[in-house]
N, C-alpha and C. Protein backbone atom coordinates (compact mmCIF):
# COMPACT_ATOMS: atom_id res chain seq x y z
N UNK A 1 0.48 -126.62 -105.53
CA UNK A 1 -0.92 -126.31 -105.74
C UNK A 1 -1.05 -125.36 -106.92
N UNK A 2 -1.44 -125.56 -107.70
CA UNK A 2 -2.63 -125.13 -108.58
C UNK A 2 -3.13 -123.69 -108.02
N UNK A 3 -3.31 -122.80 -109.28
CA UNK A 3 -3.52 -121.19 -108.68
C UNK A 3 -5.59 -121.33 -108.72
N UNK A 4 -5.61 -122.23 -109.37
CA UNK A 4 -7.26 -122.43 -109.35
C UNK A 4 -7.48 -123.48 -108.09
N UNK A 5 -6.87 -123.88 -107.59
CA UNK A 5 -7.03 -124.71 -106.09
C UNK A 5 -7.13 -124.02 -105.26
N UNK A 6 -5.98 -122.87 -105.37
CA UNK A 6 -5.83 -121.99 -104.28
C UNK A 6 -7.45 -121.16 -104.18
N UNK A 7 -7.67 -120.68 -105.43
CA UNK A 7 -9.13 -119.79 -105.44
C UNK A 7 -10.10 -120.16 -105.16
N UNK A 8 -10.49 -121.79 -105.23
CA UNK A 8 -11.63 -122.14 -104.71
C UNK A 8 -11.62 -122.63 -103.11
N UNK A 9 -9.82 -122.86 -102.38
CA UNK A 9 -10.40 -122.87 -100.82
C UNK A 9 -10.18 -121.68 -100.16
N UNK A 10 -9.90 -120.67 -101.16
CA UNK A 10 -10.21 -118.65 -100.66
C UNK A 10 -11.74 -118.96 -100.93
N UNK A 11 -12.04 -119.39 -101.73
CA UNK A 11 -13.96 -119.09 -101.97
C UNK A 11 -14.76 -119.85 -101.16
N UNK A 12 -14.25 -121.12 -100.70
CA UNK A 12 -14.34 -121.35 -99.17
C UNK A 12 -14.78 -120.87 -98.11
N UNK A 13 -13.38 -120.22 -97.62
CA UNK A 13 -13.09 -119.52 -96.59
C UNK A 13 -14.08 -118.42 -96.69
N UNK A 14 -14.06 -117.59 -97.37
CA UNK A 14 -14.83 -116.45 -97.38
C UNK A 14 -16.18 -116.59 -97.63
N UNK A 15 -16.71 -118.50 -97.71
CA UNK A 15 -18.18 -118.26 -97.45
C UNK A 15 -18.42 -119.07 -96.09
N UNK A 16 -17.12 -119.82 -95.35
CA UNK A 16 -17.53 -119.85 -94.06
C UNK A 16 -17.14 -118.38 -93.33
N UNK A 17 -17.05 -117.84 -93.82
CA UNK A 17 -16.52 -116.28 -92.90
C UNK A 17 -18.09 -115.61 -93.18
N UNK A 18 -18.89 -115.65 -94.20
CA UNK A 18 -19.63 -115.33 -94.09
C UNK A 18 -21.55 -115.87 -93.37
N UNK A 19 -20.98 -117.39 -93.21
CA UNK A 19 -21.74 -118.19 -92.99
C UNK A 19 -21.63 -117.95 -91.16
N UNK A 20 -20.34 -117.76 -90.93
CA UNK A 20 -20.09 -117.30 -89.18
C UNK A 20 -20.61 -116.43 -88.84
N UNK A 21 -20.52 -114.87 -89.66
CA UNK A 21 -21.35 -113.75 -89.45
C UNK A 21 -23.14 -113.76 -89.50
N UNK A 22 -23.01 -114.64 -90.30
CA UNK A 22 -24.26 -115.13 -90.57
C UNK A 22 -25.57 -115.70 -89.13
N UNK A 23 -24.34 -116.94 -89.27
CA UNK A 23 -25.20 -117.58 -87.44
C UNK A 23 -24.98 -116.61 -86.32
N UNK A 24 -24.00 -115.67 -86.03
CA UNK A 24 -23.54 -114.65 -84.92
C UNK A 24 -25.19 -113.64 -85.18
N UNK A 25 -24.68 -113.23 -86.47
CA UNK A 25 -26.36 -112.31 -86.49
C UNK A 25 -27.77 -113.10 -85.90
N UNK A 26 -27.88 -114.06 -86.28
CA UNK A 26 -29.25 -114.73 -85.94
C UNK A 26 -29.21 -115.50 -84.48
N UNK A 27 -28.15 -115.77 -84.05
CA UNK A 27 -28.37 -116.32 -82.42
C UNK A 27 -27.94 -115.32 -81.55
N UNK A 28 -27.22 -114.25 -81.99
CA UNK A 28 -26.44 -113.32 -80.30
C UNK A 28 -27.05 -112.35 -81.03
N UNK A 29 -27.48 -111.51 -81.91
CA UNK A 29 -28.37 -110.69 -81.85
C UNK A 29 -30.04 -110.57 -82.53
N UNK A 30 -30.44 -111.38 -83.83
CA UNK A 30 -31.49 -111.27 -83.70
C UNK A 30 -32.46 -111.74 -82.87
N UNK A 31 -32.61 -113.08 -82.41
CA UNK A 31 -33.56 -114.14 -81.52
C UNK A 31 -33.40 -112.92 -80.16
N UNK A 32 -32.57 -112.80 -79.74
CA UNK A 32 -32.40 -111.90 -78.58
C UNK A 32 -33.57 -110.51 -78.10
N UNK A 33 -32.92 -110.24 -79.63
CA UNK A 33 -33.93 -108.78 -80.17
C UNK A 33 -35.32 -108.69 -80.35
N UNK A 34 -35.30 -110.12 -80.85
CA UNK A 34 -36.94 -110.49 -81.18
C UNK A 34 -37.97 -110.45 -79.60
N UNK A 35 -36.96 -111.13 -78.94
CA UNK A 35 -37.63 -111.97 -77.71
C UNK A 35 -37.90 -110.27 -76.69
N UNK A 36 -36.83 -109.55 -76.89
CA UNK A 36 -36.75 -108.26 -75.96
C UNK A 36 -38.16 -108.08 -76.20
N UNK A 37 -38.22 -107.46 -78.00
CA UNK A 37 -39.13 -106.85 -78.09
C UNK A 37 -40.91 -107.55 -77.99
N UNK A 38 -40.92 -109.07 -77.90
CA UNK A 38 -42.47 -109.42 -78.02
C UNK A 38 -42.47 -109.20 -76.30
N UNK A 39 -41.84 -109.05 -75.47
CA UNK A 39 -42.12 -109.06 -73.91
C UNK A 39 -42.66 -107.40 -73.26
N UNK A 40 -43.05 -107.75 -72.26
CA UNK A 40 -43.52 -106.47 -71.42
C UNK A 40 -42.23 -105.55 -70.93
N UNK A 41 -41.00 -105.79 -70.80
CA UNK A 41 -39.92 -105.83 -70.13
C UNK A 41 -38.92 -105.67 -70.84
N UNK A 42 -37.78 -104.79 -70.69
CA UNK A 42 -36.53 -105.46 -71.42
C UNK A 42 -35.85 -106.81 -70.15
N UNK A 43 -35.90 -107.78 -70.72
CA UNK A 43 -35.41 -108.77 -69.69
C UNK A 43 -33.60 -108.83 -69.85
N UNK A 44 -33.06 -109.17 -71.03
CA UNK A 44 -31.90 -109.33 -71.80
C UNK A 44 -31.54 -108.27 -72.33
N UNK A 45 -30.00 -108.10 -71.62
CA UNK A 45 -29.50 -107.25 -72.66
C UNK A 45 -28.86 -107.68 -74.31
N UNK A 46 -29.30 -107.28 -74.95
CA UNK A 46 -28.83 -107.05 -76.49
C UNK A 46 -27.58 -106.97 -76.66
N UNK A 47 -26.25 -107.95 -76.97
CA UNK A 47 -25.08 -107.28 -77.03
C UNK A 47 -25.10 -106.34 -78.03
N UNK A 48 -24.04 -105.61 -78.02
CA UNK A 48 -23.86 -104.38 -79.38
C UNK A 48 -22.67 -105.27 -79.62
N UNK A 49 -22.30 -104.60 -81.09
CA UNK A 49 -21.04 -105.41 -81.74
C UNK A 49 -19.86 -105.04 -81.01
N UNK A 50 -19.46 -103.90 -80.37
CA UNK A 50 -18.23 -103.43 -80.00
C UNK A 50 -18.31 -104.20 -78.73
N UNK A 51 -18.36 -104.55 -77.80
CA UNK A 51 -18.62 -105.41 -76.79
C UNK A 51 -17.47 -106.25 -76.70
N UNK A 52 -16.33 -106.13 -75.82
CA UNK A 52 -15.32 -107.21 -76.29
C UNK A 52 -15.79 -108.93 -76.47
N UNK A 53 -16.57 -109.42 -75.11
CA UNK A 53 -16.89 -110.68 -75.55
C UNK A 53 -17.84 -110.89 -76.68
N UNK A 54 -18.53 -110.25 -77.00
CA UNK A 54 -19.25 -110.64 -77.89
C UNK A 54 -18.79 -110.62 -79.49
N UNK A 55 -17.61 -109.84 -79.55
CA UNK A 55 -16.92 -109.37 -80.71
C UNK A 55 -15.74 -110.71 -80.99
N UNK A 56 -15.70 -111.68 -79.66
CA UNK A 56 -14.68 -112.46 -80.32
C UNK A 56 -15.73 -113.72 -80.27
N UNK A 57 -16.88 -114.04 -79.71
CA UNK A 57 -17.68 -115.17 -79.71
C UNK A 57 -17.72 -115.09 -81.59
N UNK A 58 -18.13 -113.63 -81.98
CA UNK A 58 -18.41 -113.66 -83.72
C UNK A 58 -17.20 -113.81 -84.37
N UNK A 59 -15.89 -113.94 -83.24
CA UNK A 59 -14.47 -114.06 -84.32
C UNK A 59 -14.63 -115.81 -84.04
N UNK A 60 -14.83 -115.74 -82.92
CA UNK A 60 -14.70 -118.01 -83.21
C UNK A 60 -15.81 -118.00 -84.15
N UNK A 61 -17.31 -117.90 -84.04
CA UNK A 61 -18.20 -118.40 -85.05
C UNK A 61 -17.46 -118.54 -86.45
N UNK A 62 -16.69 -117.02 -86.87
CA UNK A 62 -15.89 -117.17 -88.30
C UNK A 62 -15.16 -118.03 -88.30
N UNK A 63 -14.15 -118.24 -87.53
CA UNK A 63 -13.15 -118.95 -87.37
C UNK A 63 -13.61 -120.48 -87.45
N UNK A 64 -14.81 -120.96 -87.01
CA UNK A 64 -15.02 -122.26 -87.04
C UNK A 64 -15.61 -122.72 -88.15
N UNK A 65 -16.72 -121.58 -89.05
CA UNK A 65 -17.17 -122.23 -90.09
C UNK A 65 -16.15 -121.88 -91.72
N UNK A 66 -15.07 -120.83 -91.37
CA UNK A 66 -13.75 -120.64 -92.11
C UNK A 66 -13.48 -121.85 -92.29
N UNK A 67 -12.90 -122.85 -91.06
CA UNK A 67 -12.29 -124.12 -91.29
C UNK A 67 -12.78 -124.86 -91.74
N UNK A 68 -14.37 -124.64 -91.34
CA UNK A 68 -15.29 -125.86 -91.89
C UNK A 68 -15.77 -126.07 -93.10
N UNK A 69 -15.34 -124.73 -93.64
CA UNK A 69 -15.98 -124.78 -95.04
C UNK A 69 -14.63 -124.42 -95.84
N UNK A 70 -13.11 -124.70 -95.43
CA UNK A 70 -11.90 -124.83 -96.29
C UNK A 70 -11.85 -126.63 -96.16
N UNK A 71 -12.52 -127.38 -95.02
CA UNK A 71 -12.17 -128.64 -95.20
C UNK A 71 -13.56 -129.37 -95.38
N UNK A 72 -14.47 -128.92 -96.35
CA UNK A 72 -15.79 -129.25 -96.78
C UNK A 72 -15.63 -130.87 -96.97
N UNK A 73 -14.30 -131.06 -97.53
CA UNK A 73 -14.24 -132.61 -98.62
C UNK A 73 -13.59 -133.89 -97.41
N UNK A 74 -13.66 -133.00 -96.14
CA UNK A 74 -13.23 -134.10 -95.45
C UNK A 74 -13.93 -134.42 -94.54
N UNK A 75 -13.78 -135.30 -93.63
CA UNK A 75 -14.44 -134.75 -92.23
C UNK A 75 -14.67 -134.35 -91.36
N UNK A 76 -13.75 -133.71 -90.82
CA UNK A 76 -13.39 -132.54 -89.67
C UNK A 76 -14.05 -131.78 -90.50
N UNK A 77 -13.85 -131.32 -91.19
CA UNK A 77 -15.31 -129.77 -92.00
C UNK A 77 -16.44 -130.26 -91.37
N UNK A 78 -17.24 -131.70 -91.50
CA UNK A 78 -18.35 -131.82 -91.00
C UNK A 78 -18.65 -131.56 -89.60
N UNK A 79 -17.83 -132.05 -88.83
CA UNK A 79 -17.79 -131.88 -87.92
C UNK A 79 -17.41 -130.70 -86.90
N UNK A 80 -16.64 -129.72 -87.93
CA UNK A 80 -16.63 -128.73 -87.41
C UNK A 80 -17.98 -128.07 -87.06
N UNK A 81 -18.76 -128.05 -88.47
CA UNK A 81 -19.73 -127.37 -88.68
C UNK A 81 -21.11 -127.77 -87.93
N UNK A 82 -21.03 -129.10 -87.37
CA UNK A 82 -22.04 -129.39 -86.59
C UNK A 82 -21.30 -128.78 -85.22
N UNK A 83 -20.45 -128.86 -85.17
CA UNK A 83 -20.09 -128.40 -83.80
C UNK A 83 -20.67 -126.73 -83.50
N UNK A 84 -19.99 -125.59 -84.54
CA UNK A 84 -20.51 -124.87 -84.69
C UNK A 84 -21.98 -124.20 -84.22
N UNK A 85 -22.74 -125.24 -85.08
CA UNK A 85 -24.22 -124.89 -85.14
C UNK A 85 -24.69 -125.22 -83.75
N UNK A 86 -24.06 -126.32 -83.15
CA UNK A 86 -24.48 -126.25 -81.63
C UNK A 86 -23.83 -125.38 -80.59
N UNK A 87 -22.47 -124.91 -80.82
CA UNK A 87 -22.27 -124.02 -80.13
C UNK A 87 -23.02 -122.30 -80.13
N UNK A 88 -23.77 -122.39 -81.34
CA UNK A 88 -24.32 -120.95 -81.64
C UNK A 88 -25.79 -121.14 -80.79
N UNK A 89 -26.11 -122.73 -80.65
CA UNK A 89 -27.83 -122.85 -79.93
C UNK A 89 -27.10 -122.49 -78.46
N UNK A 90 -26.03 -123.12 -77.78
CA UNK A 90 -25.87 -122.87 -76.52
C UNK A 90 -25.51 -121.66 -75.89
N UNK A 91 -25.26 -121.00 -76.72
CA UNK A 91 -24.56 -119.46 -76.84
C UNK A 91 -25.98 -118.78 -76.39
N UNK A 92 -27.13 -119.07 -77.47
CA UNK A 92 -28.65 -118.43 -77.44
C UNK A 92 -28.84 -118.72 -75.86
N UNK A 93 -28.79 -120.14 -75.33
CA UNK A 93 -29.27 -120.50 -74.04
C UNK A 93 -28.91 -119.41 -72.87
N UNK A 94 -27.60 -119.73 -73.05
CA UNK A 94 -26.93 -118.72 -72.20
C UNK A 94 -27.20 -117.53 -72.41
N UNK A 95 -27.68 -116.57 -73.32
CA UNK A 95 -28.57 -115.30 -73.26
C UNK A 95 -29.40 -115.24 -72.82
N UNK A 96 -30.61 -116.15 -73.08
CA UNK A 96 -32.24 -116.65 -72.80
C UNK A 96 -32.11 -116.91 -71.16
N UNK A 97 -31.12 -117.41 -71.05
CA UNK A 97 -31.16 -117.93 -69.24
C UNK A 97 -31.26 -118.57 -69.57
N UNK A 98 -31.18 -119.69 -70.09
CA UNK A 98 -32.02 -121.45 -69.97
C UNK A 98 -33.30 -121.20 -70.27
N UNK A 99 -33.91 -120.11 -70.26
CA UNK A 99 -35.42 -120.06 -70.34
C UNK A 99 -36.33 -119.91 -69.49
N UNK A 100 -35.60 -120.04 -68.19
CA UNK A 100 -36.66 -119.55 -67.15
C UNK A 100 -35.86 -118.13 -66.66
N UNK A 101 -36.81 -117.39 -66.75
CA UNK A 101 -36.34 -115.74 -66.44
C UNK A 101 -37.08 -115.10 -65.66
N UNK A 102 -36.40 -114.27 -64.95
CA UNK A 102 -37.63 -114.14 -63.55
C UNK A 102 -36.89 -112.11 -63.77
N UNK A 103 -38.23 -111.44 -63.72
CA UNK A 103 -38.03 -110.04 -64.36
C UNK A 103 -39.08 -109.21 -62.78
N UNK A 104 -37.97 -108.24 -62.34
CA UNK A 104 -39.14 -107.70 -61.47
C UNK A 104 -39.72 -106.49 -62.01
N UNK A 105 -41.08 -106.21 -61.78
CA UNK A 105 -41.82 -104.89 -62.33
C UNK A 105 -42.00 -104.01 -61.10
N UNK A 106 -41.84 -102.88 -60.86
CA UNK A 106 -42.10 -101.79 -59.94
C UNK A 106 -43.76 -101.36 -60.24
N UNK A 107 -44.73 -101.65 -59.21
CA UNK A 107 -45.61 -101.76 -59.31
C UNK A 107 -46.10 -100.13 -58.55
N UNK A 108 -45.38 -100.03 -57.36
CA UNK A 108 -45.81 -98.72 -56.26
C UNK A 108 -44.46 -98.23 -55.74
N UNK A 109 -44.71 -97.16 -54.53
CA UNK A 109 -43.98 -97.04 -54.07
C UNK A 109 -43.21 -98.36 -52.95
N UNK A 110 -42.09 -98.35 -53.48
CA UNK A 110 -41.35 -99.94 -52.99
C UNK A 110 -41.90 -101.35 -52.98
N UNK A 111 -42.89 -101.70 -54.39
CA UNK A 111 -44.04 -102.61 -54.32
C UNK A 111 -43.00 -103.22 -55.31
N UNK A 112 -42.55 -104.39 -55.91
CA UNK A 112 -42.38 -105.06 -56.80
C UNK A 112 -42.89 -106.46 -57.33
N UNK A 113 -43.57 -106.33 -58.34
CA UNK A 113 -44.28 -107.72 -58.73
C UNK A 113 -42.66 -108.33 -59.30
N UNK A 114 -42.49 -109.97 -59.23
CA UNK A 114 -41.88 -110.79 -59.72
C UNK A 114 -42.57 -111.52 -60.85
N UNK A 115 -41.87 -111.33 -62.00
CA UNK A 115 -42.63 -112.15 -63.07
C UNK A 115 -41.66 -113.11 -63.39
N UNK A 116 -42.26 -114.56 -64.03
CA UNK A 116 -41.52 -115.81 -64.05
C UNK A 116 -41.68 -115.93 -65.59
N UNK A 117 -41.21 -115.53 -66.28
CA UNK A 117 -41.00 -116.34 -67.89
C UNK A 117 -40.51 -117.79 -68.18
N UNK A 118 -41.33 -118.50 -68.42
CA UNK A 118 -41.23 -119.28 -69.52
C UNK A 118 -40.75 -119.37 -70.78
N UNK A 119 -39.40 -119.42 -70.80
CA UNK A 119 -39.07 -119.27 -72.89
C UNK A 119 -38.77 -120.48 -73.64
N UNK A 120 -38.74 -121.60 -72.35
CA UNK A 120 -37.89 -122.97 -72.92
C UNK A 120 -38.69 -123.14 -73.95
N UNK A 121 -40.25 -122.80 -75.00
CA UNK A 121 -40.55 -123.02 -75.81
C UNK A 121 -40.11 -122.04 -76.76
N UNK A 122 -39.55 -120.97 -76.84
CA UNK A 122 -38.64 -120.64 -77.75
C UNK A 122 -38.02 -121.17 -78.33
N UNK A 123 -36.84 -121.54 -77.14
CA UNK A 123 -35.73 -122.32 -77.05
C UNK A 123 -35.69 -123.94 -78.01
N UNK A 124 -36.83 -124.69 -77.37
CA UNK A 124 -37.33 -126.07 -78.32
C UNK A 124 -37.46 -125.77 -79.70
N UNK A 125 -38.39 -124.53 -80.11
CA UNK A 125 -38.53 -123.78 -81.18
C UNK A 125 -37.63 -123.47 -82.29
N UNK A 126 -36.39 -123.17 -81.65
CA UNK A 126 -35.39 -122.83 -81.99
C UNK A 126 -34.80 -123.47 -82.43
N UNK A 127 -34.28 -124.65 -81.92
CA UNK A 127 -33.46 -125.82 -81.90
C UNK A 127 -34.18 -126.75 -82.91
N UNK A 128 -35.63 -127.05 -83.02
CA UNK A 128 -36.29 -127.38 -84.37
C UNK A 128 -36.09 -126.61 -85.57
N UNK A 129 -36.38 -125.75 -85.45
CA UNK A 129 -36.60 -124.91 -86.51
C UNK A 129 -35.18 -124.71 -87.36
N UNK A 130 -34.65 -124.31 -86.86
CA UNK A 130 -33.06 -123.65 -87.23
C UNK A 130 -32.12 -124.26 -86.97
N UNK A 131 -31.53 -124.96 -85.78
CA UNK A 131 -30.20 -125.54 -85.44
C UNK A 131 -30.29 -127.15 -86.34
N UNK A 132 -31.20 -128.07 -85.90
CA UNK A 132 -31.40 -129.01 -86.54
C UNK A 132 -31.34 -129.61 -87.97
N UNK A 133 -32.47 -128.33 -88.60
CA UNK A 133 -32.41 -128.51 -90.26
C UNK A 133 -30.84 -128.08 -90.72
N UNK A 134 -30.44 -127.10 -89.91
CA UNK A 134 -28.58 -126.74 -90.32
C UNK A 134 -27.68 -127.81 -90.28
N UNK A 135 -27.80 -128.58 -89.74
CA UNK A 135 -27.11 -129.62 -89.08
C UNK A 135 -27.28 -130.62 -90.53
N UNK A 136 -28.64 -130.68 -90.07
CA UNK A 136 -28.98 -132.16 -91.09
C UNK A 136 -28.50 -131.41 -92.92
N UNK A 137 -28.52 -130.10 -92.99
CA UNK A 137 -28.26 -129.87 -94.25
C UNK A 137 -27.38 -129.70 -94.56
N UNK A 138 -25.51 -129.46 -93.53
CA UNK A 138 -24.46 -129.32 -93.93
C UNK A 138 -23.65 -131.16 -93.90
N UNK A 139 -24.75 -131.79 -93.37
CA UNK A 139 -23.86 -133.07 -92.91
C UNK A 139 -24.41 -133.62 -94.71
N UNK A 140 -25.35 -133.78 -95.03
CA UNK A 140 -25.72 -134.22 -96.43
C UNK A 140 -25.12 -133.35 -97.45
N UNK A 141 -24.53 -132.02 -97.90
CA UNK A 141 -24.24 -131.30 -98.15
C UNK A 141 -22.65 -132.21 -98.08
N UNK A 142 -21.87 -132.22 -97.14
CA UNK A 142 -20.49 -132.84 -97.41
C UNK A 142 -20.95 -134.20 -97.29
N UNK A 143 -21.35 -134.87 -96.76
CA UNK A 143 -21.04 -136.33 -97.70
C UNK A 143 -21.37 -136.92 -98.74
N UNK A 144 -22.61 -135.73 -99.87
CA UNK A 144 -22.45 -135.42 -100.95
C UNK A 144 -21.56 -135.32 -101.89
N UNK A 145 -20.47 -134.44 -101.24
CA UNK A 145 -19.28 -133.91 -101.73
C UNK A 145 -18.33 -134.70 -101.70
N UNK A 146 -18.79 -135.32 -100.51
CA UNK A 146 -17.35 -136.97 -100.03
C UNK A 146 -17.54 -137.74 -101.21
N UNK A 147 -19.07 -138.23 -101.15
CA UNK A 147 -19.06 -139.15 -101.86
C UNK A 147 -18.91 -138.72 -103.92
N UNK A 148 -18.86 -137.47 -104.40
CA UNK A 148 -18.28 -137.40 -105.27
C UNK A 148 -17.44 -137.18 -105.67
N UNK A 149 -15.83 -137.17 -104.49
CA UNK A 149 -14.84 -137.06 -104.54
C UNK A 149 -13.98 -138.54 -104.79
N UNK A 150 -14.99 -139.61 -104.10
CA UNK A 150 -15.22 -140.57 -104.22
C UNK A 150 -14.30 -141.22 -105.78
């Protein structure tokens, strides 16, 4: 290999390493953060970064779009990277609850109201908005690349 081969799948790597940190920020802590704060309640806890599980969920996210974006020109990259992007929506789920969240409020002495949240329109929200267009833009994005390797 070529010392200019080597530099461009380091330049790779270090933009799926940043592309991992990237989705970790926006599904395990911002959407989270967002949702805490538009509610009456803290319902969800917020991981913090030091958190052991949550500190290696953001070492696979790197780890998966690392690979995916050192093997851009093939297809396992694609597929990594769709894999990825859905493992970061199911990750959200599993924070959200699935979306139905049931929060009790202390109303009196030993009185508690039960409140029932609804978030699965987040959630749909979500998965339009963000997971989808990612998907559809890294899969055109490499077979772009396929096809001018072509």
């Amino acid at each position: 290999m070529e010392g200019n081969e080597v530099l461009m799948i380091l330049k790779k790597i270090v933009k799926g390493i940043i592309h991992g940190l990237f989705m970790w920020l926006i599904y395990v802590l911002t959407i989270p953060f967002i949702v805490n704060s538009l509610t009456t309640a803290e319902i969800f806890t917020v991981p913090t970064f030091f958190e052991l599980k949550w500190f290696l969920i953001m070492l696979f996210f790197i780890i998966i779009f690392a690979v995916a974006s050192a093997l851009k020109h093939r297809p396992y990259g694609v597929l990594l990277n769709v894999f990825g992007n859905l493992l970061a929506f199911l990750v959200l789920v599993k924070l959200l609850e699935g979306g139905l969240v049931t929060i009790s409020v202390p109303v009196g002495e030993g009185i508690e109201v039960y409140v029932f949240m609804d978030l699965r329109i987040v959630l749909y929200t979500i998965f339009i908005v963000i997971t989808i267009p990612s998907i559809m833009i890294s899969v055109y994005e490499s077979l772009k690349e396929i096809d001018e390797h072509i």
